[in-house]
Protein backbone atom coordinates (compact mmCIF):
# COMPACT_ATOMS: atom_id res chain seq x y z
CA UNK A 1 63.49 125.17 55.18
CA UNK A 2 60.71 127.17 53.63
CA UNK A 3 58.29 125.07 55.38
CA UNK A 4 60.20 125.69 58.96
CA UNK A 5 60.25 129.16 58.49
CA UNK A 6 56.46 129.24 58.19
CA UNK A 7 55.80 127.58 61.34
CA UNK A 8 57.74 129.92 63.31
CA UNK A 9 56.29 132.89 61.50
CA UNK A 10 52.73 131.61 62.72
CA UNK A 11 53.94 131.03 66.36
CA UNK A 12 55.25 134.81 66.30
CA UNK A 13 52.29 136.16 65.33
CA UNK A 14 50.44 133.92 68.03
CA UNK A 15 52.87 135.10 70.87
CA UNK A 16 51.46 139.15 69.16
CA UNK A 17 48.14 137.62 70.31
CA UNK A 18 48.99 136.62 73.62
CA UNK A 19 49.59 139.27 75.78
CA UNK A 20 51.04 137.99 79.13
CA UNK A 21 53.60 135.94 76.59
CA UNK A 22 54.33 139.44 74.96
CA UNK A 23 54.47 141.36 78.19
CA UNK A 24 57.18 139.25 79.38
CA UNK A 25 58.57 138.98 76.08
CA UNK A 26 58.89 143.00 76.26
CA UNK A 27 60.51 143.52 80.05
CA UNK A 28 63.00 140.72 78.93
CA UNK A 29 64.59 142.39 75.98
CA UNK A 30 64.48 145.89 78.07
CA UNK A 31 65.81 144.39 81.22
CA UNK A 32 68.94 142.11 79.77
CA UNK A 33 69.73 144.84 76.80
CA UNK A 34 71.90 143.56 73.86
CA UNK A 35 72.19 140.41 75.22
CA UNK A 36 70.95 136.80 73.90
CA UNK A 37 68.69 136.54 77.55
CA UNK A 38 66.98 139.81 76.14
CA UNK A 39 66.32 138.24 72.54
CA UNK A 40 62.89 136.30 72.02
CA UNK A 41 63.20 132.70 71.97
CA UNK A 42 61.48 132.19 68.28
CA UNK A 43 64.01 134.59 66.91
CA UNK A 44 62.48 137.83 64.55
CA UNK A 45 61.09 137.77 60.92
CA UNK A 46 64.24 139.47 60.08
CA UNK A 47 66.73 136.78 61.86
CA UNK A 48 64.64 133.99 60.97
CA UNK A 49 64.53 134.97 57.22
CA UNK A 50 68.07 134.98 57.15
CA UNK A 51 68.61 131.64 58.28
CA UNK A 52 70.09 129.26 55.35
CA UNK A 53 70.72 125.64 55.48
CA UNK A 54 74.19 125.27 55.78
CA UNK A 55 74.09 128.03 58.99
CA UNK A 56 72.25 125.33 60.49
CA UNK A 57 74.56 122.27 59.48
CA UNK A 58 77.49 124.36 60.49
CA UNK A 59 76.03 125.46 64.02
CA UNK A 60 74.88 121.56 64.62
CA UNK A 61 78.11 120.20 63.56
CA UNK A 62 79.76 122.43 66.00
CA UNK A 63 77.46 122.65 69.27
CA UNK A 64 76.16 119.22 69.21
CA UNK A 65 79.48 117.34 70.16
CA UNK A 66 79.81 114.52 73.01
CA UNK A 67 81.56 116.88 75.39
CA UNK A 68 78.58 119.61 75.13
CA UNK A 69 75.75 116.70 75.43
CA UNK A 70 74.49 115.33 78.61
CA UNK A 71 71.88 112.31 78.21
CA UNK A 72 69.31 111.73 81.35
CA UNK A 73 67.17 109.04 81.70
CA UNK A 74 64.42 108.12 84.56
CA UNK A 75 62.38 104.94 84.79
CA UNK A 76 62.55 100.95 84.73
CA UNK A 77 65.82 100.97 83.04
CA UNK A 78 69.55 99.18 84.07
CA UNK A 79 72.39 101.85 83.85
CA UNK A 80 74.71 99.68 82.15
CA UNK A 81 72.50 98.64 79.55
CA UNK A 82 71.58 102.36 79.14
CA UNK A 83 75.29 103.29 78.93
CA UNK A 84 75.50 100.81 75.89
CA UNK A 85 72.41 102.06 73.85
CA UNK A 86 73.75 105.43 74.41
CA UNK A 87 77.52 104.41 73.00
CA UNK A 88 75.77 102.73 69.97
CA UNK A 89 73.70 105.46 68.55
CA UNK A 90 75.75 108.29 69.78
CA UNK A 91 79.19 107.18 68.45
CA UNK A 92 78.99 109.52 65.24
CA UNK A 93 78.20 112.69 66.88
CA UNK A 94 80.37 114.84 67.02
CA UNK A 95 82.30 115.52 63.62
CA UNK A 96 84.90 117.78 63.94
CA UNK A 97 83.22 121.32 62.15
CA UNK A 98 84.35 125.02 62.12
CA UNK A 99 81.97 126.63 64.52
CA UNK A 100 79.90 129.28 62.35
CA UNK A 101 80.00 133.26 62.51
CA UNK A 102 78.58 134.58 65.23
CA UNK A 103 78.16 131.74 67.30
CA UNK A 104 77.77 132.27 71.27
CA UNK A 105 80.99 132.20 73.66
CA UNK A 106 81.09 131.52 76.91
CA UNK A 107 80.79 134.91 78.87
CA UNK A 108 82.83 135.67 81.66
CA UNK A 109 80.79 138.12 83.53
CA UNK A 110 76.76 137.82 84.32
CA UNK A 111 74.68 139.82 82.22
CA UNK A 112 73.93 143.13 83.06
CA UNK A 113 70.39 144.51 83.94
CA UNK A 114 68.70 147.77 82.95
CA UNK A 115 65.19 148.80 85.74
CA UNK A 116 63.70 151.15 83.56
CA UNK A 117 60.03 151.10 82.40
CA UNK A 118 58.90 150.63 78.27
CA UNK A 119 55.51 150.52 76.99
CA UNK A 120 53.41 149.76 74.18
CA UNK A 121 50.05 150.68 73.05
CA UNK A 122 47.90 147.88 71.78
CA UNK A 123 44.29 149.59 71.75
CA UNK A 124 42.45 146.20 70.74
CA UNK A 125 43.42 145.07 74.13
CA UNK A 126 40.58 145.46 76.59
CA UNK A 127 42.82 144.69 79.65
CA UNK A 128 46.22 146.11 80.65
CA UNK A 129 48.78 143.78 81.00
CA UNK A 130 52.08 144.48 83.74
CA UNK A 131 55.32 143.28 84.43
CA UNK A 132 57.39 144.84 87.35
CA UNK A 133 60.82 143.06 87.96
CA UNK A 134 64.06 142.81 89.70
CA UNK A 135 67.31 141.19 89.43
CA UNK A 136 67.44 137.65 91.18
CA UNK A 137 69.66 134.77 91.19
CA UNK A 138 71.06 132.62 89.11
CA UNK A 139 70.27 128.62 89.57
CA UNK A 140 73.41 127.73 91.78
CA UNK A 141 73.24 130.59 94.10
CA UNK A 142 73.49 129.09 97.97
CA UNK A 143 70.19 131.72 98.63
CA UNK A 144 67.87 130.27 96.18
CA UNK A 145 65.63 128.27 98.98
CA UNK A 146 65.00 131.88 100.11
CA UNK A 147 64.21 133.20 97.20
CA UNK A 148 61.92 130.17 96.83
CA UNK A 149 59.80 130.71 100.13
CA UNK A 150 59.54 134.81 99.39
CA UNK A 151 58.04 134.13 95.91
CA UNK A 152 55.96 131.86 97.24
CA UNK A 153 54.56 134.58 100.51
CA UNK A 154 54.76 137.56 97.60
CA UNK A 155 52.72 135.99 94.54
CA UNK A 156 53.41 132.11 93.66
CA UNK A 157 50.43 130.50 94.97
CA UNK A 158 46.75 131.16 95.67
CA UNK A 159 47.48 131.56 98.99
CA UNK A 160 49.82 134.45 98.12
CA UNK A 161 49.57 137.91 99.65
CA UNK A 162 49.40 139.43 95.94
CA UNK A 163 46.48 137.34 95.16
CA UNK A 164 44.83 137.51 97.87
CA UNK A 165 45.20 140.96 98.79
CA UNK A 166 44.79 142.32 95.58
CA UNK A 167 42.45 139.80 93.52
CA UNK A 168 40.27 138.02 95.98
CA UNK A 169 39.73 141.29 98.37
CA UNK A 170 39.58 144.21 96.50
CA UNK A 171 39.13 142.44 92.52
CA UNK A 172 41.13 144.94 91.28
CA UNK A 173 43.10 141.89 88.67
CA UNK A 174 41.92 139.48 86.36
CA UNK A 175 45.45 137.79 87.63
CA UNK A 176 48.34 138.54 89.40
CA UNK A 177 50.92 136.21 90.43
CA UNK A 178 54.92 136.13 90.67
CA UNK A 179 57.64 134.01 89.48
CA UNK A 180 61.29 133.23 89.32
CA UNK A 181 63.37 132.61 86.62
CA UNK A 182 66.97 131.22 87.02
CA UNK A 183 69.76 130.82 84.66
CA UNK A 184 73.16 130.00 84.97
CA UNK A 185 74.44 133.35 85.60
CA UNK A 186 71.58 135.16 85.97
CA UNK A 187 67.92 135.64 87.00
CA UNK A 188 64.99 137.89 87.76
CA UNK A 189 61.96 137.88 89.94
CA UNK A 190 58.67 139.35 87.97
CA UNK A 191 55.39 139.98 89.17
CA UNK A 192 52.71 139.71 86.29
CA UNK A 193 49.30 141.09 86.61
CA UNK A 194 46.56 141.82 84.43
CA UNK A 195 43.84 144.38 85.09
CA UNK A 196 41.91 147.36 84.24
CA UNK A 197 43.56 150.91 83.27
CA UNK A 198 41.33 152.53 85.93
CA UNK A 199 42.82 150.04 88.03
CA UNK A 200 46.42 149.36 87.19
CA UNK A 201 47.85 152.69 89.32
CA UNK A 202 46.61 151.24 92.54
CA UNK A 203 47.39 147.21 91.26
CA UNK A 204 51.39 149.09 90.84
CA UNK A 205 50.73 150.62 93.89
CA UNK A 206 49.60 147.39 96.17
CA UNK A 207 52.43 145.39 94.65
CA UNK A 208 54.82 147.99 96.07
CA UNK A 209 53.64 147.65 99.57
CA UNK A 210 53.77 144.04 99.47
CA UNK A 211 57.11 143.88 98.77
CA UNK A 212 58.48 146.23 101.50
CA UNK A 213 56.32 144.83 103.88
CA UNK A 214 58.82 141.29 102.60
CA UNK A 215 61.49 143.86 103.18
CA UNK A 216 60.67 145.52 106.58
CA UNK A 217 58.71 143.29 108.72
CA UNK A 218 60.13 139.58 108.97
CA UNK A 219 57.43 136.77 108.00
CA UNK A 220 55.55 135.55 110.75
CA UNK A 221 56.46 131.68 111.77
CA UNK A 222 52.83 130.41 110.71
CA UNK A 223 53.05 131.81 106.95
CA UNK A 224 56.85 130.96 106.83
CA UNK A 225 55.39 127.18 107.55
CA UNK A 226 53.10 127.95 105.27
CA UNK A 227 55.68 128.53 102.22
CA UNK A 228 57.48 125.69 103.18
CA UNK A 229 54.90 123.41 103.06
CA UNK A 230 53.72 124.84 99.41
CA UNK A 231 57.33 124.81 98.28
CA UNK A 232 58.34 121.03 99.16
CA UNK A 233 54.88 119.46 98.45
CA UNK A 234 55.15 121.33 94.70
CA UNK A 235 58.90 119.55 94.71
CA UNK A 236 57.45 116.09 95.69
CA UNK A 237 54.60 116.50 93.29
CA UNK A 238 57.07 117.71 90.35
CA UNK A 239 59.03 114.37 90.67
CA UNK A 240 55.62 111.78 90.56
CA UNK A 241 56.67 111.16 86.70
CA UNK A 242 59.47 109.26 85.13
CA UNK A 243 59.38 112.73 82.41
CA UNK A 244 59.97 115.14 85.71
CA UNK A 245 62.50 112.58 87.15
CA UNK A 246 64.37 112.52 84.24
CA UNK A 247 64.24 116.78 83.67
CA UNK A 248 65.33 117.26 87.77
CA UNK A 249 68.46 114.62 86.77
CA UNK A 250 69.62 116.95 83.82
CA UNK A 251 68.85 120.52 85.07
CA UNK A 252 71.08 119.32 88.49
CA UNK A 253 73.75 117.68 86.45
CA UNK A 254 74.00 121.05 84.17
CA UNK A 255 73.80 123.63 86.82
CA UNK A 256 75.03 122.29 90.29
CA UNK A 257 77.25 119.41 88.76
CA UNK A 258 75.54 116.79 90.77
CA UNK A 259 72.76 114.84 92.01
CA UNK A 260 71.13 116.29 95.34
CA UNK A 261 69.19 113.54 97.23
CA UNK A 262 65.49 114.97 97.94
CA UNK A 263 66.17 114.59 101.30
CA UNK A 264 69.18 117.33 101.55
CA UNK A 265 66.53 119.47 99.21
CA UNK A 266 63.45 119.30 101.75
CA UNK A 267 66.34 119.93 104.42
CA UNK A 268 67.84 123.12 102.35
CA UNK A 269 64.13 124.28 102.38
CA UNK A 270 63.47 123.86 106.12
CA UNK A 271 67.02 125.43 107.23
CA UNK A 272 65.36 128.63 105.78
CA UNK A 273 64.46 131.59 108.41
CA UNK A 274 62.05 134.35 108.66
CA UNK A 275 65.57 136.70 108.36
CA UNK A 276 67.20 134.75 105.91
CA UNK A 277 63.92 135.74 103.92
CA UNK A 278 63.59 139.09 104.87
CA UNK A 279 67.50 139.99 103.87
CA UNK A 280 67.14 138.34 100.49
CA UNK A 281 63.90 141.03 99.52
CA UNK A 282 66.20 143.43 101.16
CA UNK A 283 69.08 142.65 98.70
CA UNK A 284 66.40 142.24 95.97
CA UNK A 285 64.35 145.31 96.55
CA UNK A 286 66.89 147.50 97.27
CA UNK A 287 66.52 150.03 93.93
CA UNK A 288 63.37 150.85 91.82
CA UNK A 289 61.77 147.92 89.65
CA UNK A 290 61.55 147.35 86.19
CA UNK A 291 58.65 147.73 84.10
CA UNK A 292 56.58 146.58 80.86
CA UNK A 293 53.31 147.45 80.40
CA UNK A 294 50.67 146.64 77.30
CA UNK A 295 47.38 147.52 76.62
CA UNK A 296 45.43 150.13 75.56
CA UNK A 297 47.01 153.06 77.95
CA UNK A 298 45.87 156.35 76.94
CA UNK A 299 49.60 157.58 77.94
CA UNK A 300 49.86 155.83 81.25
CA UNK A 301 52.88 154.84 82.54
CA UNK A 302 54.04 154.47 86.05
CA UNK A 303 56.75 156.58 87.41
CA UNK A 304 60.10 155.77 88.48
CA UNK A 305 58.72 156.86 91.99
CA UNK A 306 55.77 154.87 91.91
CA UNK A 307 58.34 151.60 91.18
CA UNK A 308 60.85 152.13 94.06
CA UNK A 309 59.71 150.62 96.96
């Protein structure tokens, strides 16, 4: 255990030294507050040096039960001689254990969000490192091709007005891109950018604009084909590999409850408007952003103004 708790200790302090991992790592625990979303993944030197043995026995003995396992497999296999290699080694799983103190229920309501802005000062850091967010959806949620095709226009490929606009015409980031992350009850949308402290008022600034031009002035048809096209050939890429295959099968099975065809996918994509994207950034955008910033800021901070588009 001793040995364990060393390796995580060394990935902390390697997460400390990489900043757009610990910019992220910041706005999550300020925008789910007191709630396991919030919490960093690797746990903290005080959690971790808790942890004893038995905890661990107790919380495997109780989680790791047939009925909370799903098993997803891709490749030149036979199902039925799957299903039986599966029923052979598996067969002992699932002792009946007391499920240990402080282990996570089911919760009944989504998680709520906080948009308000933290910082911290790093002064070995020569760039300064953002995250500006909003509340998104969760995995299942019928408007996720939408959300999709406006992360893709707003900051999710090269192509994207963010980068473009802001990197490759003015050079005012070292990066800046934006993603989505889905759960099952929850999600955001973050745009991450790193730059100079001269520069990071007017990289807040741009970022702003680009998002209520997504929210007041519908996409034109040629960059909505545009998205589309990025967004399906990234899905047909993703599923070249028996390893991807075999990820799409579980994360469908876990969070939709069944298999959707590729075809009804690329479809789902397509059915997409110019509106349909424009009302999503209007339900997104609607309030100010969240914010985490790192570096070395000499007291800068942007306002709640400056973050409400």
């Amino acid at each position: 255990m001793a040995r364990e708790k060393k390796v995580i200790f060394e990935e902390m302090s390697m997460v400390e030294d990489t900043p757009d991992d610990l910019v992220m790592e910041i706005f999550s625990e300020a925008f789910w507050p007191d709630h396991p979303l919030g919490r960093p993944i690797l746990g903290t030197r005080k959690s971790v040096a808790r942890f004893r043995r038995e905890h661990l026995a107790a919380y495997f003995d109780a989680v790791y039960r047939p009925d909370n396992i799903l098993i997803a497999a891709a490749g030149h296999l036979e199902h039925e001689a799957l299903a039986a290699l599966v029923d052979r080694h598996f067969a002992g799983v699932g002792r009946r254990g007391r499920a240990p103190a402080g282990l996570p229920r089911t919760r009944a309501r989504p998680p709520a969000t906080a948009c308000r802005t933290v910082t911290r000062s790093k002064r070995e850091l020569e760039q300064v490192h953002l995250c500006l967010g909003a509340r998104a959806y969760p995995q299942a949620h019928p408007d996720r091709y939408a959300l999709y095709l406006l992360n893709t226009v707003l900051g999710g490929s090269m192509s994207s007005r963010l980068f473009q606009n802001v990197r490759e015409k003015r050079g005012l980031a070292y990066s800046i891109s934006s993603g989505v992350t889905a759960y099952s009850d929850s999600g955001s949308l973050t745009v991450y950018a790193a730059t100079r402290l001269e520069s990071a008022p007017e990289v807040v600034r741009l970022t702003l604009a680009e998002i209520r031009r997504l929210r007041d002035e519908p996409l034109s048809e040629e960059e909505l084909r545009r998205a589309k096209d990025h967004v399906t050939g990234g899905l047909l890429l993703s599923l070249e590999g028996s390893n991807a295959r075999m990820n799409h099968l579980a994360r469908q099975e876990l969070y939709l409850g069944r298999q959707l065809p590729t075809p009804e996918l690329i479809a789902a994509i397509e059915a997409v408007s110019a509106e349909d994207v424009r009302r999503v950034a209007r339900e997104l955008f609607g309030g100010r952003l969240a914010a985490a910033v790192l570096g070395n800021l000499d007291g800068w901070r942007p306002r709640a103004a400056e973050l409400t588009p």
